[in-house]
C-alpha atoms as a PDB file:
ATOM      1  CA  UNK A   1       0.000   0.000   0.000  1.00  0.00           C
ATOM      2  CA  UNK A   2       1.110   3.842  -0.664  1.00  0.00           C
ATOM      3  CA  UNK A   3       3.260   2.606  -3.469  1.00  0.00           C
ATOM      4  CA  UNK A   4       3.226   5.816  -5.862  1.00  0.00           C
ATOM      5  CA  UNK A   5       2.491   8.156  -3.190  1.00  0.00           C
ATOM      6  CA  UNK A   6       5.226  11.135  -2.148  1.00  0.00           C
ATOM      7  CA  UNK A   7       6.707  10.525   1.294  1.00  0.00           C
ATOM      8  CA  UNK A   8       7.096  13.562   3.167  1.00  0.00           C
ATOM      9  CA  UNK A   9      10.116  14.791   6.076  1.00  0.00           C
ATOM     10  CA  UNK A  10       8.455  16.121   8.456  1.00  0.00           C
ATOM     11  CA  UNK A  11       9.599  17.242  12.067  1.00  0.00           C
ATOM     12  CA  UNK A  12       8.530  14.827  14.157  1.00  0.00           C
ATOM     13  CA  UNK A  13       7.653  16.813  17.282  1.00  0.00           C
ATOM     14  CA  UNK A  14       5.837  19.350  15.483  1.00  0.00           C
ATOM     15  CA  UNK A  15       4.068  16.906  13.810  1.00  0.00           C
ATOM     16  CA  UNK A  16       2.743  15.558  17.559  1.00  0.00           C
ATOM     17  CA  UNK A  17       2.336  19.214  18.587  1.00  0.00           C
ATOM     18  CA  UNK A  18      -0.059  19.794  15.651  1.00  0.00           C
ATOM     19  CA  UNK A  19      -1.968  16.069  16.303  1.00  0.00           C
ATOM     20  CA  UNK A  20      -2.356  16.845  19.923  1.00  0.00           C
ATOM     21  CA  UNK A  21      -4.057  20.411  18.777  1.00  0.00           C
ATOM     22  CA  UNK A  22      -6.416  19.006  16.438  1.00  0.00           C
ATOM     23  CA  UNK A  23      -6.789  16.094  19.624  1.00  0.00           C
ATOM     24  CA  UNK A  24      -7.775  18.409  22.063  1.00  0.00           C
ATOM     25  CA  UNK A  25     -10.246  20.262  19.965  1.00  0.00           C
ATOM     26  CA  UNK A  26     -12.028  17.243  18.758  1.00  0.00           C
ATOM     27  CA  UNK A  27     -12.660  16.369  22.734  1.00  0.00           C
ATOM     28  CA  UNK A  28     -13.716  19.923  23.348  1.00  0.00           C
ATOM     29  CA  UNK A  29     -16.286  20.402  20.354  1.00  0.00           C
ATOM     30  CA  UNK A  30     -17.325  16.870  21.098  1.00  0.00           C
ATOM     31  CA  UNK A  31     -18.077  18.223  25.253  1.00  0.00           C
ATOM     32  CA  UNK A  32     -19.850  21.483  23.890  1.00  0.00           C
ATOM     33  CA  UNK A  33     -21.713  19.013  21.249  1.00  0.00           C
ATOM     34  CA  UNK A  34     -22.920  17.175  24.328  1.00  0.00           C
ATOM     35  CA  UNK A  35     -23.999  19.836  26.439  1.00  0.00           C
ATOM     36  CA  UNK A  36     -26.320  21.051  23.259  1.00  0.00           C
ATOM     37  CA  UNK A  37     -27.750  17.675  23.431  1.00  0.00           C
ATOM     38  CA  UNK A  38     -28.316  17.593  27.069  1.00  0.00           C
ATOM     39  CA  UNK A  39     -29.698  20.921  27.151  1.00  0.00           C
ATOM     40  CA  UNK A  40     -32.670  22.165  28.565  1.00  0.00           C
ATOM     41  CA  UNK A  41     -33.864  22.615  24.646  1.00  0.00           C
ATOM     42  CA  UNK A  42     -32.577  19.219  23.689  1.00  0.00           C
ATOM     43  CA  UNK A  43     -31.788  19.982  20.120  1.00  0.00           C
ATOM     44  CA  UNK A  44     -32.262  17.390  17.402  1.00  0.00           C
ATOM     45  CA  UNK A  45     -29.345  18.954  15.593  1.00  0.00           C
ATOM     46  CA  UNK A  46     -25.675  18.369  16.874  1.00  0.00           C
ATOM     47  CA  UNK A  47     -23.347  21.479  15.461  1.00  0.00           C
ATOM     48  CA  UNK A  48     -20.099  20.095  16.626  1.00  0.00           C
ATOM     49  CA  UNK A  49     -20.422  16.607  15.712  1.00  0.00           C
ATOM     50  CA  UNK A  50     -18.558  17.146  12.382  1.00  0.00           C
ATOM     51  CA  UNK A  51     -16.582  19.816  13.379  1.00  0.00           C
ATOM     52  CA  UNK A  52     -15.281  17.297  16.228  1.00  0.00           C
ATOM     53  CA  UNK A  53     -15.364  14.677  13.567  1.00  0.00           C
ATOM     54  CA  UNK A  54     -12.745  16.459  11.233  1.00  0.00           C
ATOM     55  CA  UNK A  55     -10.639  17.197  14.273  1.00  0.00           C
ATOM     56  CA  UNK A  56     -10.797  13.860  15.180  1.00  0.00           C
ATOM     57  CA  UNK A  57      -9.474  12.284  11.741  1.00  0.00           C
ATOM     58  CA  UNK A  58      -7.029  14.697  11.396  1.00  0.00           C
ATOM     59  CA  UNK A  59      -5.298  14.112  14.781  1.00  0.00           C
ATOM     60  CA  UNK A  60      -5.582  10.562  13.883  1.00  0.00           C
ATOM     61  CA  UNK A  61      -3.885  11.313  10.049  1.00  0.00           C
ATOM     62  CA  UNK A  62      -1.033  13.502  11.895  1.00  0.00           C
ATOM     63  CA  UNK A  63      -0.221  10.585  14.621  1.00  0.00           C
ATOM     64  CA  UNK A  64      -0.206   8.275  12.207  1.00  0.00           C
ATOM     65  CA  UNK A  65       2.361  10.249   9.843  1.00  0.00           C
ATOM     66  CA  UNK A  66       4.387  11.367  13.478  1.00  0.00           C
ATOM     67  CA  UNK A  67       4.695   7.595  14.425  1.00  0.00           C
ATOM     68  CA  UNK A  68       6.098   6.951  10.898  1.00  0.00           C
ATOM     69  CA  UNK A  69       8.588   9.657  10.956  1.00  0.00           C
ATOM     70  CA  UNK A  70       9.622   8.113  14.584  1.00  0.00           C
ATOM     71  CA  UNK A  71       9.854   4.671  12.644  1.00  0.00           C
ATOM     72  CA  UNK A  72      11.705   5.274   9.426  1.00  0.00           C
ATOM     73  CA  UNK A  73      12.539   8.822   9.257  1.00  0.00           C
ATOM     74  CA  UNK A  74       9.456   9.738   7.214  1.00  0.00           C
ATOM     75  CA  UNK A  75       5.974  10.046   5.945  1.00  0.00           C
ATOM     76  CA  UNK A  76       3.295   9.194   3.503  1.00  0.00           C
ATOM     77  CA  UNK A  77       1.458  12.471   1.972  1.00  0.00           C
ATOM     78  CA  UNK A  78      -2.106  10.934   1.968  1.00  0.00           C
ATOM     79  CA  UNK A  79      -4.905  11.307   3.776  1.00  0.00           C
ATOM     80  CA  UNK A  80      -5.965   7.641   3.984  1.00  0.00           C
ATOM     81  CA  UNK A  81      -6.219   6.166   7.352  1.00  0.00           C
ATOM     82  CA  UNK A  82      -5.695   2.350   5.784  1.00  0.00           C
ATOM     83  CA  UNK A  83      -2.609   3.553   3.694  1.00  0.00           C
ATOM     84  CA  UNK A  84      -0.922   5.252   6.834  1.00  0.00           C
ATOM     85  CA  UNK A  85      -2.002   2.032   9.222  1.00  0.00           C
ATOM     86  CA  UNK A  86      -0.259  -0.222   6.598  1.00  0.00           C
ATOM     87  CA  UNK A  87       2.830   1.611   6.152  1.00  0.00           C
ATOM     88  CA  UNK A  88       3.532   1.660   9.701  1.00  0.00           C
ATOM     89  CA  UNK A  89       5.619  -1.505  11.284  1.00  0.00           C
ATOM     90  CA  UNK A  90       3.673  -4.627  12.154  1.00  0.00           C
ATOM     91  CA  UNK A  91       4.837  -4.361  15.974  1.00  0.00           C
ATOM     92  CA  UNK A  92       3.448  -0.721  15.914  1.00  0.00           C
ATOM     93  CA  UNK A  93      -0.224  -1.902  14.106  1.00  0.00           C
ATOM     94  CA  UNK A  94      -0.507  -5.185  16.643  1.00  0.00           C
ATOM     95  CA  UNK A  95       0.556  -2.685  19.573  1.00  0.00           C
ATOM     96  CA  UNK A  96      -1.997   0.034  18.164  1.00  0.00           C
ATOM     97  CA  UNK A  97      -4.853  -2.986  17.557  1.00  0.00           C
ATOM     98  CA  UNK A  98      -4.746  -3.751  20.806  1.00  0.00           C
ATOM     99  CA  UNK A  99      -4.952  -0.839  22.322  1.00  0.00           C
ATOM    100  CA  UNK A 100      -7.974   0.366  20.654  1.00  0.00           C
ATOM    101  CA  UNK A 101      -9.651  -2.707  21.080  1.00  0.00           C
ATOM    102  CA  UNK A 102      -9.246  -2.189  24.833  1.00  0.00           C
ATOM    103  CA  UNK A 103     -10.342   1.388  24.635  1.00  0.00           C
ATOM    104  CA  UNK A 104     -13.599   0.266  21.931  1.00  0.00           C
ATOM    105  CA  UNK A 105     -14.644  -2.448  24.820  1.00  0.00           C
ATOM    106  CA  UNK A 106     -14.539  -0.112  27.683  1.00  0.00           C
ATOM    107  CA  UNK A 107     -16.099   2.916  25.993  1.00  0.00           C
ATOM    108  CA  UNK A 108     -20.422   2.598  26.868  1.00  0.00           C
ATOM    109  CA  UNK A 109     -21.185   4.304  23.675  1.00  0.00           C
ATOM    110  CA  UNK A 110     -19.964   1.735  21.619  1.00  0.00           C
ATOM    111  CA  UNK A 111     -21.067  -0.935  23.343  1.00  0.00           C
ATOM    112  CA  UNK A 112     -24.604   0.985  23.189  1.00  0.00           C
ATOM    113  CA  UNK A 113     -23.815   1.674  19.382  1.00  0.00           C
ATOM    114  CA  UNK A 114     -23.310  -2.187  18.660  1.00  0.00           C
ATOM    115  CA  UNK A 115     -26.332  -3.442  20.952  1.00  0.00           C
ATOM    116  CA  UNK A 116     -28.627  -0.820  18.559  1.00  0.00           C
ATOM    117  CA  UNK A 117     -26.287  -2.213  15.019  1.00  0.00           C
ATOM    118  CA  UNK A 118     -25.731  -5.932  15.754  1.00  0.00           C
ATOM    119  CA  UNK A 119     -23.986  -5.752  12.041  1.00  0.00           C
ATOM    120  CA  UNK A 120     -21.221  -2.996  13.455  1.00  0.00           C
ATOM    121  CA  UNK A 121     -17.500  -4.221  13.453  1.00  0.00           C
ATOM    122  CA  UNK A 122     -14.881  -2.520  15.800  1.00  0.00           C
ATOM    123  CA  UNK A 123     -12.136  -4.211  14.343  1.00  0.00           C
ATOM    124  CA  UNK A 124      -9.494  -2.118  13.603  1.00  0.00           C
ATOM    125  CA  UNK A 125      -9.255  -2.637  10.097  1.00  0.00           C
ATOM    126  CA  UNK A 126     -12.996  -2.477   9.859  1.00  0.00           C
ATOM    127  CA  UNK A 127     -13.072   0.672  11.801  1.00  0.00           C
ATOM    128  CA  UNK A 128     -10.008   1.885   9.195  1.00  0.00           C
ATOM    129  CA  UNK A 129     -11.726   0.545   6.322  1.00  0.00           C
ATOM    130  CA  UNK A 130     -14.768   3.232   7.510  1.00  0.00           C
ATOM    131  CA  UNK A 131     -13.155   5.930   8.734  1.00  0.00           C
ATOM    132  CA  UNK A 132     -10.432   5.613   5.922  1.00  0.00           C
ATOM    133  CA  UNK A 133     -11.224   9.134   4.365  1.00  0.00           C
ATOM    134  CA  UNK A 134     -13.788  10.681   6.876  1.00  0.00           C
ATOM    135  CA  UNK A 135     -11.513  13.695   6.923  1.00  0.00           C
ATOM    136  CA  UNK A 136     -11.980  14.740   3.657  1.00  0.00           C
ATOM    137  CA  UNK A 137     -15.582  13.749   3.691  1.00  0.00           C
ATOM    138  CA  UNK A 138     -16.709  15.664   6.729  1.00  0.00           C
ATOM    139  CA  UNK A 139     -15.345  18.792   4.911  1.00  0.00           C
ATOM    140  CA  UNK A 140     -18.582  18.484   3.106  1.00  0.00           C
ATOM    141  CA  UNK A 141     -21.376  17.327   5.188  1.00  0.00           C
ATOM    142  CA  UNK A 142     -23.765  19.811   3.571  1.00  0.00           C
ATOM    143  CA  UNK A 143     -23.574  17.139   0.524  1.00  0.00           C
ATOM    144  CA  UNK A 144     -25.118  14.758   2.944  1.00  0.00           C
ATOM    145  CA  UNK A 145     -22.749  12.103   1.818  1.00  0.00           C
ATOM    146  CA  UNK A 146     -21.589  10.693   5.501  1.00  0.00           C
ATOM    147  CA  UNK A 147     -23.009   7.381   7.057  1.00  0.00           C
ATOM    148  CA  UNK A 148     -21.476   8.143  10.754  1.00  0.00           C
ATOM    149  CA  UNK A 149     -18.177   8.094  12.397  1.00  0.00           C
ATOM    150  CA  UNK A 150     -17.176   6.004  15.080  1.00  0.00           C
ATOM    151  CA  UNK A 151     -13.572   4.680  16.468  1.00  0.00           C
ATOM    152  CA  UNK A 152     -11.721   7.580  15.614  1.00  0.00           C
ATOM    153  CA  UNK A 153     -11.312   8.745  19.366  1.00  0.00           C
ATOM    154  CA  UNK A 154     -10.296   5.581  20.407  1.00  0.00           C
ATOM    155  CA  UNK A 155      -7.713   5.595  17.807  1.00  0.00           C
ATOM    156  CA  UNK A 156      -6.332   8.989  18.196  1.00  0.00           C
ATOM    157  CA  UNK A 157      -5.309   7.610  21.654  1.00  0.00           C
ATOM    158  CA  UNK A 158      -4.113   4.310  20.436  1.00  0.00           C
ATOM    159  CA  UNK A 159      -1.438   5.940  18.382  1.00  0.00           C
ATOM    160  CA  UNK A 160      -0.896   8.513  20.191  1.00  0.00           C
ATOM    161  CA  UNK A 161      -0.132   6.079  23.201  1.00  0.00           C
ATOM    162  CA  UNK A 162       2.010   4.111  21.392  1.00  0.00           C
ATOM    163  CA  UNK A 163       4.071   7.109  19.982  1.00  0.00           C
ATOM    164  CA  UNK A 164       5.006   8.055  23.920  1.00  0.00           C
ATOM    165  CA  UNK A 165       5.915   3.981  23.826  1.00  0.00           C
ATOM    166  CA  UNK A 166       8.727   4.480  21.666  1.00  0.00           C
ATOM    167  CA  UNK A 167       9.652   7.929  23.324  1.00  0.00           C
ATOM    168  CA  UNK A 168       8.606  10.136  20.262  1.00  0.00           C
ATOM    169  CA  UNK A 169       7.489  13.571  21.189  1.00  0.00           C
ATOM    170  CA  UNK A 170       9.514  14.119  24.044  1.00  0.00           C
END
């Protein structure tokens, strides 16, 4: 996977710096996207669920590309969640697998999500293979062209874990 596609030098600390920004703003639209919903009014529409979304997948993207430049040095330039799993090292996708599906079984939403969609798969790959370009896609949630998101969290902090693993970031 990622054959043809430009690799990129980036510095690897800034690379975490910008990761964790877009990390910390996903949790905070996602907390002001929950008080809307528990609000006295009790909206039907959510206006930080893609905004927390895009944050989301691109802290995901940037760890991804960070942990790689820890690895080997460099990048992919790509948005593709599947491309960037697969071009890291197999120790750093079994550590990241297992991680997230640790975080996935403790979190009550999805366990609430699969109980309402028997046919859901948190598998990593599964979860990758949905999510893969949710970044770009969320751009343009006016063209009503998203299904959901789900994972992405718990995947932001299953790289992102393994990335203070290997001492990256310091």
């Amino acid at each position: 996977m990622g054959q043809g596609l430009a690799r990129e030098t980036p510095d690897a600390k800034s690379v975490f710096a910008a990761a964790t920004g877009f990390d910390e703003s996903a949790a905070l639209l996602h907390q002001a996207n929950n008080r809307v919903l528990s609000g006295p009014q009790r909206y039907v529409t959510t206006p930080y669920l893609w905004p927390g979304v895009v944050c989301d997948a691109l802290a995901v993207e940037l760890y991804m590309k960070c942990l790689a430049v820890l690895e080997r040095g460099d990048c992919l330039r790509t948005h593709s969640l599947r491309i960037l799993f697969a071009d890291l090292s197999p120790d750093s996708q079994a550590e990241i697998a297992q991680t997230f599906e640790r975080l996935i079984a403790a979190n009550p939403l999805a366990q609430a999500m699969k109980a309402q969609v028997p046919k859901v798969s948190f598998a990593i790959h599964d979860v990758l293979r949905e999510m893969d370009l949710v970044f770009e896609q969320a751009r343009y949630v006016y063209e009503n062209q998203l299904r959901g998101a789900y994972g992405l969290g718990e995947l932001a902090q299953a790289v992102r874990k393994r990335i203070l693993e290997l001492g990256g970031a310091a």
